[in-house]
Each structure stands twice: as C-alpha cells, then as structure tokens.
N, C-alpha and C. Protein backbone atom coordinates (compact mmCIF):
# COMPACT_ATOMS: atom_id res chain seq x y z
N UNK A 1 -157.36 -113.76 118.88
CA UNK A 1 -157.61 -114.40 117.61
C UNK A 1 -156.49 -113.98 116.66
N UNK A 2 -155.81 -115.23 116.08
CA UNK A 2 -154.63 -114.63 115.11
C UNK A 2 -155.63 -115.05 113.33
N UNK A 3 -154.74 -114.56 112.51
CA UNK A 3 -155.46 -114.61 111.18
C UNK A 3 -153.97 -114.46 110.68
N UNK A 4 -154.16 -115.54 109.25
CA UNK A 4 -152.36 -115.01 108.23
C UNK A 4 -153.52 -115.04 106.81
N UNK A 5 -153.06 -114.15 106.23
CA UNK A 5 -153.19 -114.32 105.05
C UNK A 5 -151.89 -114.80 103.88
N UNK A 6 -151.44 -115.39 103.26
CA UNK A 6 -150.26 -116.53 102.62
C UNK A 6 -150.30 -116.87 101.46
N UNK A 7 -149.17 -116.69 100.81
CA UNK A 7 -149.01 -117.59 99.71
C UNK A 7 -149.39 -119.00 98.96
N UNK A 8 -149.58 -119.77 100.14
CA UNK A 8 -149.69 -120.92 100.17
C UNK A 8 -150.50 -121.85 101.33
N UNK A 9 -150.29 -123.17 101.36
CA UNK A 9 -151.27 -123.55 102.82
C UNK A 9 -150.36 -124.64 103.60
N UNK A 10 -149.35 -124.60 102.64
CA UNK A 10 -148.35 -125.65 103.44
C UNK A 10 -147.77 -124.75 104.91
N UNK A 11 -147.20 -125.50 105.97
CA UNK A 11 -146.50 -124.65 107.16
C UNK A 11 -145.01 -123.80 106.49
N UNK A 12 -144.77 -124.13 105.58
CA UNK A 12 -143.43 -123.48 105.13
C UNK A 12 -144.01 -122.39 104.46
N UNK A 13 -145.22 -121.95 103.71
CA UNK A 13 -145.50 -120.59 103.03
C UNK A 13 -145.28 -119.50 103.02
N UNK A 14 -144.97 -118.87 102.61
CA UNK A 14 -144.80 -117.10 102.66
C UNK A 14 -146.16 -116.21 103.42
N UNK A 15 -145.67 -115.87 104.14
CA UNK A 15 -147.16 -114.95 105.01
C UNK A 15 -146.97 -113.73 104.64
N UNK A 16 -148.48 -113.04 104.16
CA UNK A 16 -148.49 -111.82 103.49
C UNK A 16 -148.45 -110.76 104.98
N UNK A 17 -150.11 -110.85 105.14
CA UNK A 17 -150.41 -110.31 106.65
C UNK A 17 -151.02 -111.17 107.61
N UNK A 18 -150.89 -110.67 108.58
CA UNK A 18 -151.26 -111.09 110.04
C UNK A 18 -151.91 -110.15 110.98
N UNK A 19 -153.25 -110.82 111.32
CA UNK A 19 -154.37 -110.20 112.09
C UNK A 19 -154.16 -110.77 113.38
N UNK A 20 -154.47 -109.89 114.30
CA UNK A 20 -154.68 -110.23 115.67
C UNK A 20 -155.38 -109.10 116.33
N UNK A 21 -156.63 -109.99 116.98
CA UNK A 21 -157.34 -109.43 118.02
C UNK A 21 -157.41 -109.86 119.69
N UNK A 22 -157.34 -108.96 120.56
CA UNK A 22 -157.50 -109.83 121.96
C UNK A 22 -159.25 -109.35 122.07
N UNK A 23 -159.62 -110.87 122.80
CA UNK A 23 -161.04 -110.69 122.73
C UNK A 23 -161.56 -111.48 124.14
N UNK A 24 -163.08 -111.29 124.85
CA UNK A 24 -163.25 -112.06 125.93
C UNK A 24 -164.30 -112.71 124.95
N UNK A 25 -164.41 -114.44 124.87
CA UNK A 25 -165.19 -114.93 124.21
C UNK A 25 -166.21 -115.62 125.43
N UNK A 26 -166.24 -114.67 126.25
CA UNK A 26 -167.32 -115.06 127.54
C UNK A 26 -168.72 -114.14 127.33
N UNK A 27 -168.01 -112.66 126.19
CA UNK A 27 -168.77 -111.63 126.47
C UNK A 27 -168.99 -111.30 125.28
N UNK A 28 -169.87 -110.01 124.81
CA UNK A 28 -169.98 -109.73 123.41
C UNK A 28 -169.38 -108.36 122.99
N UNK A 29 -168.47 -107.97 124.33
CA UNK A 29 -168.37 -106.96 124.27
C UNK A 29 -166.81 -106.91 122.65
N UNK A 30 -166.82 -105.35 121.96
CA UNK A 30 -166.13 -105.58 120.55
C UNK A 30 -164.34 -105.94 120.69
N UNK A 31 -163.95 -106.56 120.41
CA UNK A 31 -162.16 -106.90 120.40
C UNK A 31 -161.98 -105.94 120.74
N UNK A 32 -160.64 -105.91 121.42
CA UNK A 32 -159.74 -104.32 121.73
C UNK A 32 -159.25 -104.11 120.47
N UNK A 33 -158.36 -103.12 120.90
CA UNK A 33 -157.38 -103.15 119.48
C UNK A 33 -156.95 -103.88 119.14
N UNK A 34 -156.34 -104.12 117.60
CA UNK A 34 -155.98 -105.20 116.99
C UNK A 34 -154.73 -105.06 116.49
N UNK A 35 -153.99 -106.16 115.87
CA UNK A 35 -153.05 -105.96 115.62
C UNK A 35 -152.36 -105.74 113.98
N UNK A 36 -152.41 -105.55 112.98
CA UNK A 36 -151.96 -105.41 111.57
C UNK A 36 -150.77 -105.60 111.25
N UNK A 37 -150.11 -106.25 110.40
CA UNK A 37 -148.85 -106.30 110.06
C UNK A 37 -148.87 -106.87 108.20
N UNK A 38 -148.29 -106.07 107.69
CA UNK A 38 -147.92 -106.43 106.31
C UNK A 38 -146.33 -106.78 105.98
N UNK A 39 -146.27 -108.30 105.43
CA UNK A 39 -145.30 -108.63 106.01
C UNK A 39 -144.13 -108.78 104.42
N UNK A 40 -142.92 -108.72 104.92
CA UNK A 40 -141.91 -108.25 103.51
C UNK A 40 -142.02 -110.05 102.90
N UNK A 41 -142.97 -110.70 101.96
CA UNK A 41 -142.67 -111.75 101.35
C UNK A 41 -141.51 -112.02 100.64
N UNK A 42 -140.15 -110.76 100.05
CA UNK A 42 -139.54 -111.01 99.53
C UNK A 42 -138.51 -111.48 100.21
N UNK A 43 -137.90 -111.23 101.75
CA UNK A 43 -137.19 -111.42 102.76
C UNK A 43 -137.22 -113.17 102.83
N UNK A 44 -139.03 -113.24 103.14
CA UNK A 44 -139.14 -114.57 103.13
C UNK A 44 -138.92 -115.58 102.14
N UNK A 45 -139.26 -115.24 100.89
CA UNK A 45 -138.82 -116.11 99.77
C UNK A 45 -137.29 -116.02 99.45
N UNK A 46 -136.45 -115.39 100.08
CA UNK A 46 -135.08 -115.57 99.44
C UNK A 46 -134.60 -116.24 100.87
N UNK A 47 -135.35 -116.88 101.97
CA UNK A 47 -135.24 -117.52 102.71
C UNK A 47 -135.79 -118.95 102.75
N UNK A 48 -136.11 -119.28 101.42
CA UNK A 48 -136.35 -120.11 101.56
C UNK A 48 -138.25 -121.10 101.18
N UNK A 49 -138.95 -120.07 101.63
CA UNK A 49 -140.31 -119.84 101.87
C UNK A 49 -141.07 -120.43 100.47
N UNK A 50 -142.14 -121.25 100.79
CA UNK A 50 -142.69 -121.05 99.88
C UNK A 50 -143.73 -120.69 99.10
N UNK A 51 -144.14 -120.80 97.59
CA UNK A 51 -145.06 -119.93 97.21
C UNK A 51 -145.92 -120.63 96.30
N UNK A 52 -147.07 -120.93 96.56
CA UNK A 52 -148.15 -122.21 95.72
C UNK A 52 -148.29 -121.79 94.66
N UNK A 53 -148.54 -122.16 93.64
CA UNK A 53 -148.73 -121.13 92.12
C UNK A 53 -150.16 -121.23 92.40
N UNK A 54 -151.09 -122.47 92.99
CA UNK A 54 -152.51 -122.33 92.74
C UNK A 54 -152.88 -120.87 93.56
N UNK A 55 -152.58 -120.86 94.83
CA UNK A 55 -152.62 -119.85 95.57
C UNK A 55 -152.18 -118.39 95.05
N UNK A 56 -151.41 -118.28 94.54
CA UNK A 56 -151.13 -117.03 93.92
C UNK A 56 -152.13 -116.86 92.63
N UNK A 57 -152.20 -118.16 92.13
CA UNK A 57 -153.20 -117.57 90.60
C UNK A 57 -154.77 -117.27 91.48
N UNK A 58 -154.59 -117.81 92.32
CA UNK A 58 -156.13 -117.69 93.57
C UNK A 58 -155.86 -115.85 93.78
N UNK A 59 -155.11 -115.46 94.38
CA UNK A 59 -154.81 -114.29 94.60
C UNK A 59 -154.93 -113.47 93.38
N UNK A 60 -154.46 -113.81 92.57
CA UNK A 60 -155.15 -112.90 91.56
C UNK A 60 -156.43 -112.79 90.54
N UNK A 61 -156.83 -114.01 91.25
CA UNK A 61 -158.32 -113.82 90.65
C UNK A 61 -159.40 -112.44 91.32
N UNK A 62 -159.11 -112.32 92.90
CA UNK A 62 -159.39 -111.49 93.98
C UNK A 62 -159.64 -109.93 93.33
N UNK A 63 -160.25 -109.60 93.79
CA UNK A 63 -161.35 -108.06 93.22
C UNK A 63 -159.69 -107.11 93.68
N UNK A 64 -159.36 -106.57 92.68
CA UNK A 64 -158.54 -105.44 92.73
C UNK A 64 -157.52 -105.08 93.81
N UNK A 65 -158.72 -104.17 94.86
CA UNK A 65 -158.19 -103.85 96.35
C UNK A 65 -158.12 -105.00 97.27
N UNK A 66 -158.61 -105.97 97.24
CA UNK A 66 -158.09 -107.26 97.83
C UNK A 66 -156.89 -107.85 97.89
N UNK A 67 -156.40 -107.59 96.05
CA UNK A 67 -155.13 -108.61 95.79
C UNK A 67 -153.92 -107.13 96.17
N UNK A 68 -154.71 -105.71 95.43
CA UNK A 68 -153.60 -105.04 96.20
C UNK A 68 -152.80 -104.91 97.84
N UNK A 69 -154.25 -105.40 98.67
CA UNK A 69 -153.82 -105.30 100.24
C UNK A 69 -152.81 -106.39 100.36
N UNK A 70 -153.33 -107.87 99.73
CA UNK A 70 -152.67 -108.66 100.02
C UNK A 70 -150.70 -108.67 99.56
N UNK A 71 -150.77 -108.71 98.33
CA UNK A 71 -149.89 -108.43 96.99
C UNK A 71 -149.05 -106.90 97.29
N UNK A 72 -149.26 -106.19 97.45
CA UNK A 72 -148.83 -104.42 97.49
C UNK A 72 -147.53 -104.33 98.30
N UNK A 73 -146.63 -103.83 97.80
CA UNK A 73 -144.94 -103.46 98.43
C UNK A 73 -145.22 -102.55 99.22
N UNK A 74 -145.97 -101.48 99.54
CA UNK A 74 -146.24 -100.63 100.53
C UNK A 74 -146.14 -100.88 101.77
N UNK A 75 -145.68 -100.50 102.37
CA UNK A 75 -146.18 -100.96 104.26
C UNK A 75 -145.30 -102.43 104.92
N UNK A 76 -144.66 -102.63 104.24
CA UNK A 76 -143.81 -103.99 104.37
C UNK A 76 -143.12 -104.37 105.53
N UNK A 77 -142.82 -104.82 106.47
CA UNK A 77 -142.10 -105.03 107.35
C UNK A 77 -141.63 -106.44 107.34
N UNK A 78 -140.25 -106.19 107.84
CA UNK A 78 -139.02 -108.04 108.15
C UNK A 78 -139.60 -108.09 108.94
N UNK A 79 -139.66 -109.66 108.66
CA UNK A 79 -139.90 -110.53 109.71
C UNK A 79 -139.77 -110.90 111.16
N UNK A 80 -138.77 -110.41 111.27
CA UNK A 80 -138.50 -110.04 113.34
C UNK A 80 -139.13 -108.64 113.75
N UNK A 81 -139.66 -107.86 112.79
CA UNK A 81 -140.52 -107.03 113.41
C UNK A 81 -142.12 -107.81 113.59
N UNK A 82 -142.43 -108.35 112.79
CA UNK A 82 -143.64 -109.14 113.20
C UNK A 82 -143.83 -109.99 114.11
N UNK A 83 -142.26 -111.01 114.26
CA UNK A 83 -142.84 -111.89 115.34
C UNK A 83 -142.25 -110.59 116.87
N UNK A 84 -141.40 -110.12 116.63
CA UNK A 84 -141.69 -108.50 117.82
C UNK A 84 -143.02 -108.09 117.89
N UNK A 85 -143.19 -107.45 117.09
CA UNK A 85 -144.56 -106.78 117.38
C UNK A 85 -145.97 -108.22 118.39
N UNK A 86 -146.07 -109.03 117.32
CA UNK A 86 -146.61 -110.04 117.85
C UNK A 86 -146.37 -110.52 119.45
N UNK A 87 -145.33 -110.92 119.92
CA UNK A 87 -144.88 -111.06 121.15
C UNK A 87 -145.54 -110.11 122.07
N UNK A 88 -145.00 -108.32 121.53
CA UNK A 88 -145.73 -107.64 122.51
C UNK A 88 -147.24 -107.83 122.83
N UNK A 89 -147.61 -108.03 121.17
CA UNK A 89 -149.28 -108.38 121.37
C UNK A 89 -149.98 -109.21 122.56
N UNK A 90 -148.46 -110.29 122.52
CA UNK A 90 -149.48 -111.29 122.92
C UNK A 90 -149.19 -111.35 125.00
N UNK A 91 -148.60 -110.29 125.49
CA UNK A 91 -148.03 -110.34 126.77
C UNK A 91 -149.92 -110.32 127.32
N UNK A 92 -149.88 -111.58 128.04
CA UNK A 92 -151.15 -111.12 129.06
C UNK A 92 -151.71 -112.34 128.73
N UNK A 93 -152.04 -112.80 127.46
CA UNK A 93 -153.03 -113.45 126.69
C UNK A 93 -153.15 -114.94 127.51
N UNK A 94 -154.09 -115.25 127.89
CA UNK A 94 -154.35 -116.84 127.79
C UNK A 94 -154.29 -118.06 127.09
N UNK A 95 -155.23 -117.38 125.80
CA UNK A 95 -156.07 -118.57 125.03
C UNK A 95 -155.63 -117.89 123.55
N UNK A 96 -155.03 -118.37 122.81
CA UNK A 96 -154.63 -118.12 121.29
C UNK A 96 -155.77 -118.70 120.17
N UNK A 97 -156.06 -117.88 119.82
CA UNK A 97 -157.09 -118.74 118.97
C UNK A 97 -156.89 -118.49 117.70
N UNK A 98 -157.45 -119.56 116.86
CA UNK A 98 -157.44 -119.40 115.04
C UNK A 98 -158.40 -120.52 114.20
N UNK A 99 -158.34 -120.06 113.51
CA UNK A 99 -159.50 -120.75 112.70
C UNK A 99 -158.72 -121.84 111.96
N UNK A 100 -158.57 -122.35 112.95
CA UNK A 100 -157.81 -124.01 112.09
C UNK A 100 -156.28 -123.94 112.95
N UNK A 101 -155.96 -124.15 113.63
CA UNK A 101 -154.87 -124.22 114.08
C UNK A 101 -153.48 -124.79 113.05
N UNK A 102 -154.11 -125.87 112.65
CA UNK A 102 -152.83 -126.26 111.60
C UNK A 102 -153.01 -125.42 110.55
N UNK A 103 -153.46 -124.51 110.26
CA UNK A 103 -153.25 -123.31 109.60
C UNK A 103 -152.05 -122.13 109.78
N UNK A 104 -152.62 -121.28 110.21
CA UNK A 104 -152.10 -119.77 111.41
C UNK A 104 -150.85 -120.69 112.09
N UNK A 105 -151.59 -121.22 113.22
CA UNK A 105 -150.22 -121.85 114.37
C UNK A 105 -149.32 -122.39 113.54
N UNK A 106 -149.36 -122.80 112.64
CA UNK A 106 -148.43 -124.31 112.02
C UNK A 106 -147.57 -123.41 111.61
N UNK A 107 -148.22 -122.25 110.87
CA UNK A 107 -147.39 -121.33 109.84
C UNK A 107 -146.38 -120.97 110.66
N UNK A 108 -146.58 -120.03 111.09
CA UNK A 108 -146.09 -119.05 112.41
C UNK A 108 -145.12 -120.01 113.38
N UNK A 109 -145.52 -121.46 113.41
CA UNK A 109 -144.24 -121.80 114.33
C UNK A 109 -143.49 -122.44 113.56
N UNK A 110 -143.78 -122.67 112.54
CA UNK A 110 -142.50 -122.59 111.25
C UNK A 110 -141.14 -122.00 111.04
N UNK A 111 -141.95 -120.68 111.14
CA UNK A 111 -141.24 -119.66 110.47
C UNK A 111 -140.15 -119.16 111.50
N UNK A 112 -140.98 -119.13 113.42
CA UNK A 112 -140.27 -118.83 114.14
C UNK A 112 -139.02 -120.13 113.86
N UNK A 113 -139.15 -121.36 114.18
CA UNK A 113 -138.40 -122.25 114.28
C UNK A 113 -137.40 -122.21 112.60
N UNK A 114 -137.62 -122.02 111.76
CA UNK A 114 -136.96 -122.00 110.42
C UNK A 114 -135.54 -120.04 110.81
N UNK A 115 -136.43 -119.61 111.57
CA UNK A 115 -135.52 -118.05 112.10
C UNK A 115 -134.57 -118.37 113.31
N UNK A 116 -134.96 -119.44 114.02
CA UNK A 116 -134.24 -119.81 115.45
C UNK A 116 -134.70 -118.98 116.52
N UNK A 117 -136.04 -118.62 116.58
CA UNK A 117 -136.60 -118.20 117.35
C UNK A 117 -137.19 -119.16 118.69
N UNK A 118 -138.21 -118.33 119.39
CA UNK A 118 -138.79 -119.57 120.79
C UNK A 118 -140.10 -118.89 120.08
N UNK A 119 -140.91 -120.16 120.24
CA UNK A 119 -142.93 -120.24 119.76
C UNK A 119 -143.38 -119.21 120.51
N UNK A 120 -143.68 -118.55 120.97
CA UNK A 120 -144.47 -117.51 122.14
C UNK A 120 -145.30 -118.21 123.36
N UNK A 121 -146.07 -119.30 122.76
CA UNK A 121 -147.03 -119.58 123.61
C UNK A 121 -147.05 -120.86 123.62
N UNK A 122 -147.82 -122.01 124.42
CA UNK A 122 -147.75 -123.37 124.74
C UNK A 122 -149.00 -123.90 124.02
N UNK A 123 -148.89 -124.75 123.51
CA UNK A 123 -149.59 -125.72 122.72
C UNK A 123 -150.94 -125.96 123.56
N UNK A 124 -150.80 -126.07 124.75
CA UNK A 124 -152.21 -125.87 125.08
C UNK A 124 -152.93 -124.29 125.31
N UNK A 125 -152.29 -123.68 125.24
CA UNK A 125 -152.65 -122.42 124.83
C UNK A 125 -153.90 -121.95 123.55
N UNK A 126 -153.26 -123.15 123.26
CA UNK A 126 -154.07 -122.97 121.26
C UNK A 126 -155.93 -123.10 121.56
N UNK A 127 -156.65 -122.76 120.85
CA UNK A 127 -158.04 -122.69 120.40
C UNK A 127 -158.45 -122.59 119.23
N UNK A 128 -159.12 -123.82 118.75
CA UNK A 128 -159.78 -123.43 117.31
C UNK A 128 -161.35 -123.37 117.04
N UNK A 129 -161.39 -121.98 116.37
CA UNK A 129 -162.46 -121.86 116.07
C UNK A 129 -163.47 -122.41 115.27
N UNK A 130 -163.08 -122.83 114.21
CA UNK A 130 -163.28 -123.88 113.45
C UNK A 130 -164.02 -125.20 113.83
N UNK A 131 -163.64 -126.05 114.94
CA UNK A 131 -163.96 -126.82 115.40
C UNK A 131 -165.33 -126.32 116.52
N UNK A 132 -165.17 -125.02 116.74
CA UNK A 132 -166.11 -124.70 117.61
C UNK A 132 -167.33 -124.40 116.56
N UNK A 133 -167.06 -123.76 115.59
CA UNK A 133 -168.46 -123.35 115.09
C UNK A 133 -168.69 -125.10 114.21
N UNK A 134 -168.11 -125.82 113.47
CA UNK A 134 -168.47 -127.01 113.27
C UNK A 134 -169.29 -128.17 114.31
N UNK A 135 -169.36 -127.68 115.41
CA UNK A 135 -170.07 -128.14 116.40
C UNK A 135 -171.28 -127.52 117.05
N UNK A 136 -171.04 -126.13 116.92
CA UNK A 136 -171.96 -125.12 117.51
C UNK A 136 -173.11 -124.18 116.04
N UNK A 137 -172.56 -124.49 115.59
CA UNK A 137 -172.74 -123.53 114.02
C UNK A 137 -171.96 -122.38 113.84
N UNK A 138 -171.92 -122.15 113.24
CA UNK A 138 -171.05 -120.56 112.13
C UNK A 138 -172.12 -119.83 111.85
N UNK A 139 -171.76 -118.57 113.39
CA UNK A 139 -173.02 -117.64 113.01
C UNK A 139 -172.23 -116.04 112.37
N UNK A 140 -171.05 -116.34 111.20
CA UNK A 140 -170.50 -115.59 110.33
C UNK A 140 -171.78 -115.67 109.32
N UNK A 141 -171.68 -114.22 108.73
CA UNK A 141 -172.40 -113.72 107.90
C UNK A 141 -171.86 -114.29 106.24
N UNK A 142 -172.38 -114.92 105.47
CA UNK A 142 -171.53 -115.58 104.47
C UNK A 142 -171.37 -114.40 103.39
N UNK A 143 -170.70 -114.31 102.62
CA UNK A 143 -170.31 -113.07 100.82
C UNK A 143 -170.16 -111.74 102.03
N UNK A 144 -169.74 -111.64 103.04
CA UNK A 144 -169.34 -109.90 103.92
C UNK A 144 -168.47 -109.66 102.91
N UNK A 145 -168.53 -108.15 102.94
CA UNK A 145 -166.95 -107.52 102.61
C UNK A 145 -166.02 -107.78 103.81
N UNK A 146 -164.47 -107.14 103.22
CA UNK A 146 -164.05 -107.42 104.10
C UNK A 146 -162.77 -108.45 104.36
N UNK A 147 -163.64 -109.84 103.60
CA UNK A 147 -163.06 -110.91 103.67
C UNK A 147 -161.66 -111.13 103.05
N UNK A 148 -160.57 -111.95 103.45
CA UNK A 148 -158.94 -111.64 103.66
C UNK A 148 -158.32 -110.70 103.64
N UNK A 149 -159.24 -109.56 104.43
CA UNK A 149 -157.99 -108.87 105.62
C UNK A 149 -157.61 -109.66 106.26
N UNK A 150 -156.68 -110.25 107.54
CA UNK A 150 -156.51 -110.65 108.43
C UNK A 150 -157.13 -109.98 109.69
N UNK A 151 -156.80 -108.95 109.74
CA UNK A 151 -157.16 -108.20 110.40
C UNK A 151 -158.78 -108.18 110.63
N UNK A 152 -159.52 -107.81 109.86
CA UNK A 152 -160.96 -108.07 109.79
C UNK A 152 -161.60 -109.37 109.71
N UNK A 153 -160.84 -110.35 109.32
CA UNK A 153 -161.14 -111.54 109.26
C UNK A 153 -160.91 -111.82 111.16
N UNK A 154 -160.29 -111.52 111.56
CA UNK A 154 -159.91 -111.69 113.17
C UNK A 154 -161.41 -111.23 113.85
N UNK A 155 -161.28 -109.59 113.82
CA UNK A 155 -162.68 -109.40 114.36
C UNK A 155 -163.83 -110.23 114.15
N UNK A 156 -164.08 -110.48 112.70
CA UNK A 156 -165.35 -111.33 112.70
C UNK A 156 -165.81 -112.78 113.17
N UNK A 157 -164.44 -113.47 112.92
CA UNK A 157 -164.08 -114.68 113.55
C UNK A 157 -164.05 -114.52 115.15
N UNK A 158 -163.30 -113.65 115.85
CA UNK A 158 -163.61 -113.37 117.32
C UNK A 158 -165.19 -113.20 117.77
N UNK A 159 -165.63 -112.53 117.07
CA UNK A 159 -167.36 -111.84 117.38
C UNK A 159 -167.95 -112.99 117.12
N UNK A 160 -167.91 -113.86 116.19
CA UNK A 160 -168.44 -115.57 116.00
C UNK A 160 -168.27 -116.21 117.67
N UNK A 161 -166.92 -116.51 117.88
CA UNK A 161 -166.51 -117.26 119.05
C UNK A 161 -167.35 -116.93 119.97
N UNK A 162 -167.65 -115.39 119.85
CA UNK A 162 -168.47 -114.71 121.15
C UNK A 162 -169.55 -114.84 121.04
N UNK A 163 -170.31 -115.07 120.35
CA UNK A 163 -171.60 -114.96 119.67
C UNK A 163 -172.03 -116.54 119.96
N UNK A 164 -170.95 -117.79 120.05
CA UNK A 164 -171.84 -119.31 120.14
C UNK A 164 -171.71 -119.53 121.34
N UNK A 165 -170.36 -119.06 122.28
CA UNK A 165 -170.43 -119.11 123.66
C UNK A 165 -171.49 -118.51 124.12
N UNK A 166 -172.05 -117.36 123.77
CA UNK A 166 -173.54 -116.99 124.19
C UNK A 166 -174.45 -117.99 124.27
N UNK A 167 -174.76 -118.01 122.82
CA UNK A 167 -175.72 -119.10 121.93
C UNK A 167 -175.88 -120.36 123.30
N UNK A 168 -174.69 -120.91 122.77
CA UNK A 168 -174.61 -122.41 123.86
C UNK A 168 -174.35 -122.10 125.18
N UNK A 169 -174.42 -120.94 125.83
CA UNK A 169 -174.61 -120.82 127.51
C UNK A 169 -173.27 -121.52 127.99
N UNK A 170 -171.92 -121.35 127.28
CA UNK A 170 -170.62 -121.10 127.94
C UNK A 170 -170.78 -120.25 128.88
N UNK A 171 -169.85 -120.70 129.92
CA UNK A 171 -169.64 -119.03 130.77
C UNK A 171 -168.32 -119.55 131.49
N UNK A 172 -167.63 -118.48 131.51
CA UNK A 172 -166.22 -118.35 132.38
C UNK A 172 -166.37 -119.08 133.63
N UNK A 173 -165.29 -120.48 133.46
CA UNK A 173 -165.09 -121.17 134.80
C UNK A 173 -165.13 -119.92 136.07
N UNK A 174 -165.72 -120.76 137.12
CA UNK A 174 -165.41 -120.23 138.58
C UNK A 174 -163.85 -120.00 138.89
C-alpha cells in the first residue's frame, strides 16, 4: 500500500511524505514494516512542481502536529533518495496498491518521468482501494487519529483491504 501526502492533487504536485506498507490482503495478519519518507518540497518546487494555494491554505487549517509533520524542514530527503529507498521497498512486491490510483500512482510516475527515471512497476501491477471498499464498504473507522500520516494512513487503508477480502470471502487464487 503506497500513501503521498502533497501539496496539491494535480499529477505535477509537490509530495510532502510517502507511506508504504507491504501487506497480504488474503490475511489479517498486521503490515510488515513500513516505509516513511519526508520528502525535500523545496528541491521539488525549484523544479518545477506544483503547489495548490487551496491545498496549502487546507494544510494549514490542520491541528498543529499535523501541519508540522506535513510542513516541517526536519527530516527532509531529495528526491532520488525516495524514489531509491522506494525501489528497494518495492523488490518482491506483486500488487501495488493505493487509494485512488490517479492519485499516489499518477503523482509518483510524474515525478519519476519529469526526473528521467523508469516507473518501478507495471500498470497492471496497480490496485485500488478505493474502488474496492466503494463496492464492498469502508470498514475504516471514520474522525481516527492519525489521519495524513502517510505512513499510518497506509496501515489503516491496508488493514481495510484485509478486513473486506475477509468480509467478502476473497481468498488467494490456487
């Protein structure tokens, strides 16, 4: 499960952080480790990137430690360390998932393609969650804390996926 948290919602936006969990959505057992990255927006905006004003005045409406996680110069990393780090993440993986694909995916293969990078993974690779709980229901807990980490937003969104494949008696092809 990937997660961005962003400036904006267009595919060209500035990405703050990026969540990633590997998860079996056959089972209920909890995500492995995950992945965190806080990402240098200033790298990206003098590249070009862009930045919604609604979205940012959105961001600062956000309770304090929210807009600081999001917003905060601390912990920053360029951009080829993320899609690095990411890559390693993703060695093994099958099924990429996100809660809206033209979200997360769109962003992310933007940014690789705007850097002259290669996408990581194949378009059928992709999974959206979104479409699954709009069909199955959204058995997310609504007002959690928590909400835009990426990171935590991943887990809970993964534990959903796992939670309707139960529900609806999915089970791992033969």
């Amino acid at each position: 499960m990937l997660d961005l948290e962003t400036l904006g919602t267009l595919p060209t936006c500035t990405i703050l952080t990026l969540g990633a969990v590997k998860f079996d959505p056959y089972t209920l057992r909890d995500p492995g480790p995950g992945l965190y990255l806080r990402i240098d927006a200033d790298e990206q905006i003098a590249r070009g990137r862009d930045v919604q004003e609604d979205t940012l005045q959105w961001w600062m409406n956000q309770a304090e430690d929210v807009r600081e996680e999001a917003l905060g110069l601390d912990g920053r990393v360029p951009v080829e360390t993320m899609y690095r780090e990411l890559n390693r993440f993703l060695v093994g993986v099958k099924n990429i998932w996100a809660q809206g694909p033209v979200f997360d995916i769109a962003i992310l293969e933007n940014i690789y393609r705007q850097y002259g990078w290669p996408v990581p993974w194949q378009y059928w690779q992709i999974c959206d969650s979104r479409t699954l709980f709009a069909v199955h229901g959204d058995p997310r807990v609504k007002g959690k804390v928590g909400l835009h980490n990426a990171l935590e937003d991943c887990v809970s969104q993964a534990q959903a996926v796992q939670q309707v494949y139960k529900r609806a008696g999915i089970q791992k092809p033969a």
